[in-house]
Protein backbone atom coordinates (compact mmCIF):
# COMPACT_ATOMS: atom_id res chain seq x y z
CA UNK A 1 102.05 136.65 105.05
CA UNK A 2 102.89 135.53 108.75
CA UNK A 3 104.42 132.38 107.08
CA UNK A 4 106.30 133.86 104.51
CA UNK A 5 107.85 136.37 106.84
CA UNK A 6 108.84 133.48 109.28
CA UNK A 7 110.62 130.96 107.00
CA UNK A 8 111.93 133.86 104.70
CA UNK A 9 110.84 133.24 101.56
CA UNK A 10 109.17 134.96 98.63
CA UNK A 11 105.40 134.47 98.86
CA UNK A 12 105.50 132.62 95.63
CA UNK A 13 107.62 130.13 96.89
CA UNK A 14 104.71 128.76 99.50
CA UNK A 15 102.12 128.87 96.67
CA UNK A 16 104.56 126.49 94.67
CA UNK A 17 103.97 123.80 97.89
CA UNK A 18 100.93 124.46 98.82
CA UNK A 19 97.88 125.59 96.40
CA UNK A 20 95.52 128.01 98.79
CA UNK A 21 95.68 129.09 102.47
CA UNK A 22 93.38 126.16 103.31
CA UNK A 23 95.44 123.82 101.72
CA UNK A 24 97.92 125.19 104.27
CA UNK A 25 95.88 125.01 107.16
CA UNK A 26 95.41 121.54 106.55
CA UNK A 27 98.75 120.58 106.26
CA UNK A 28 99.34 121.98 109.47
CA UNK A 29 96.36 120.00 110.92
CA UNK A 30 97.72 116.89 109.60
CA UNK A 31 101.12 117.92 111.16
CA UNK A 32 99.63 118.52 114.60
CA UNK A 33 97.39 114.93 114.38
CA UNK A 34 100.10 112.80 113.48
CA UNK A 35 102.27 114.31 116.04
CA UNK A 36 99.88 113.67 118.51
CA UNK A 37 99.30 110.01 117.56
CA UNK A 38 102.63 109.18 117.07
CA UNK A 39 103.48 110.02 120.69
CA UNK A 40 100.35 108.30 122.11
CA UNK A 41 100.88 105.14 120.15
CA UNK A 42 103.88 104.36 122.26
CA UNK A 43 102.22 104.13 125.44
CA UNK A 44 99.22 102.36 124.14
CA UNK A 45 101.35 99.65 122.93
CA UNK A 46 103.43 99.08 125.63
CA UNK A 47 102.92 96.11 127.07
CA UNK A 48 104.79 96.54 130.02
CA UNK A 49 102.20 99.17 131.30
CA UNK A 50 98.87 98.47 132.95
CA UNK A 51 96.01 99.68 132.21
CA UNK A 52 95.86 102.75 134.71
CA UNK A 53 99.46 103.60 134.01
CA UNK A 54 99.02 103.95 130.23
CA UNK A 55 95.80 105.98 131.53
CA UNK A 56 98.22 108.37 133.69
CA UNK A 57 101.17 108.38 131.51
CA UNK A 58 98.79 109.65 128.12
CA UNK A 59 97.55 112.22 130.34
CA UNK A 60 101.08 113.22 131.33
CA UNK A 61 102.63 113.33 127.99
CA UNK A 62 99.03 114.68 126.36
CA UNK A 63 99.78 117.57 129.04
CA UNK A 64 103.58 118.00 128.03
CA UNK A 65 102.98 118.18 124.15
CA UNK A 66 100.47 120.35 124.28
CA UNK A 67 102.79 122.97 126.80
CA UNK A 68 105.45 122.14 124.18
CA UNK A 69 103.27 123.20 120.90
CA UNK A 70 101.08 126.00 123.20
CA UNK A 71 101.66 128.78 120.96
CA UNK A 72 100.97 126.77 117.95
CA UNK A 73 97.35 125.12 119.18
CA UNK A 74 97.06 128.40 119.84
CA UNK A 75 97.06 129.92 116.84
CA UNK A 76 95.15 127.06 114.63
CA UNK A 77 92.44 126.76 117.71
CA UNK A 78 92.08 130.90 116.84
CA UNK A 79 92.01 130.02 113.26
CA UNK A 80 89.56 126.99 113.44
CA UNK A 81 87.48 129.52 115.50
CA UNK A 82 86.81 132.18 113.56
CA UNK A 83 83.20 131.80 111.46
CA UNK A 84 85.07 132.11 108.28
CA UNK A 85 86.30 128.93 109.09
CA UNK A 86 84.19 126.38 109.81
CA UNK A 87 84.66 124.43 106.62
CA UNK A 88 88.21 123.94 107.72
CA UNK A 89 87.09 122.99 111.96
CA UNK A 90 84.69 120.69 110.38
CA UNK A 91 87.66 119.30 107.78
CA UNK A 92 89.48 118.94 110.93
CA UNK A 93 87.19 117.13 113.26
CA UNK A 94 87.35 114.98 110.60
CA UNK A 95 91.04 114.24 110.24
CA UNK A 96 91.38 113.92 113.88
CA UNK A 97 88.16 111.21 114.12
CA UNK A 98 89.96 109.15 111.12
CA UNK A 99 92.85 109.34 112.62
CA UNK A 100 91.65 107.46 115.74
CA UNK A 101 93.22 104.06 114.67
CA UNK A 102 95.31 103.30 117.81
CA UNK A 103 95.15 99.82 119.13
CA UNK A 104 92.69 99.04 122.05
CA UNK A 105 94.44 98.81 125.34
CA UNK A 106 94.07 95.51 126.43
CA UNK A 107 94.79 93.99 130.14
């Protein structure tokens, strides 16, 4: 309902994307993970960082996304925290684990 009132839509039009609520939720979760890789995998393979300053730098940016996205991690941490909802943490973990593919930093 919270969606559908956001974008505007008729609550049949989400159902035509997505098949159930946790097919949602994992969208989202995909979303989220793939942001969050895409903006690490810059620093990691920069070569014209050391070590320690790819080290500082993902914590810096790590620290700005997430201020950036708050009230969304917000919400899906709530969501993934609710006992109703462990199938989708657990599909989660998952997603985030597999989606660990970033080079090795190197020095």
């Amino acid at each position: 309902s919270d969606i559908v009132k956001t974008v505007g839509v008729a609550k049949g039009t989400v159902y035509y994307y997505f098949d159930s609520k946790v097919e949602i939720l994992e969208a989202i979760a995909d979303a989220l993970t793939a942001q969050s890789i895409a903006v690490m995998h810059g620093i990691v393979t920069d070569a014209s960082l050391s070590a320690l300053e790819k080290w500082q730098l993902a914590f810096q940016t790590t620290a700005a996304w997430k201020t950036e996205h708050r009230a969304e991690l917000i919400a899906v941490l709530q969501m993934m925290n609710h006992p109703n909802n462990l199938l989708m943490r657990h599909k989660f973990e998952e997603r985030s684990v597999a989606a660990r593919t970033l080079p090795r930093i190197v020095e």
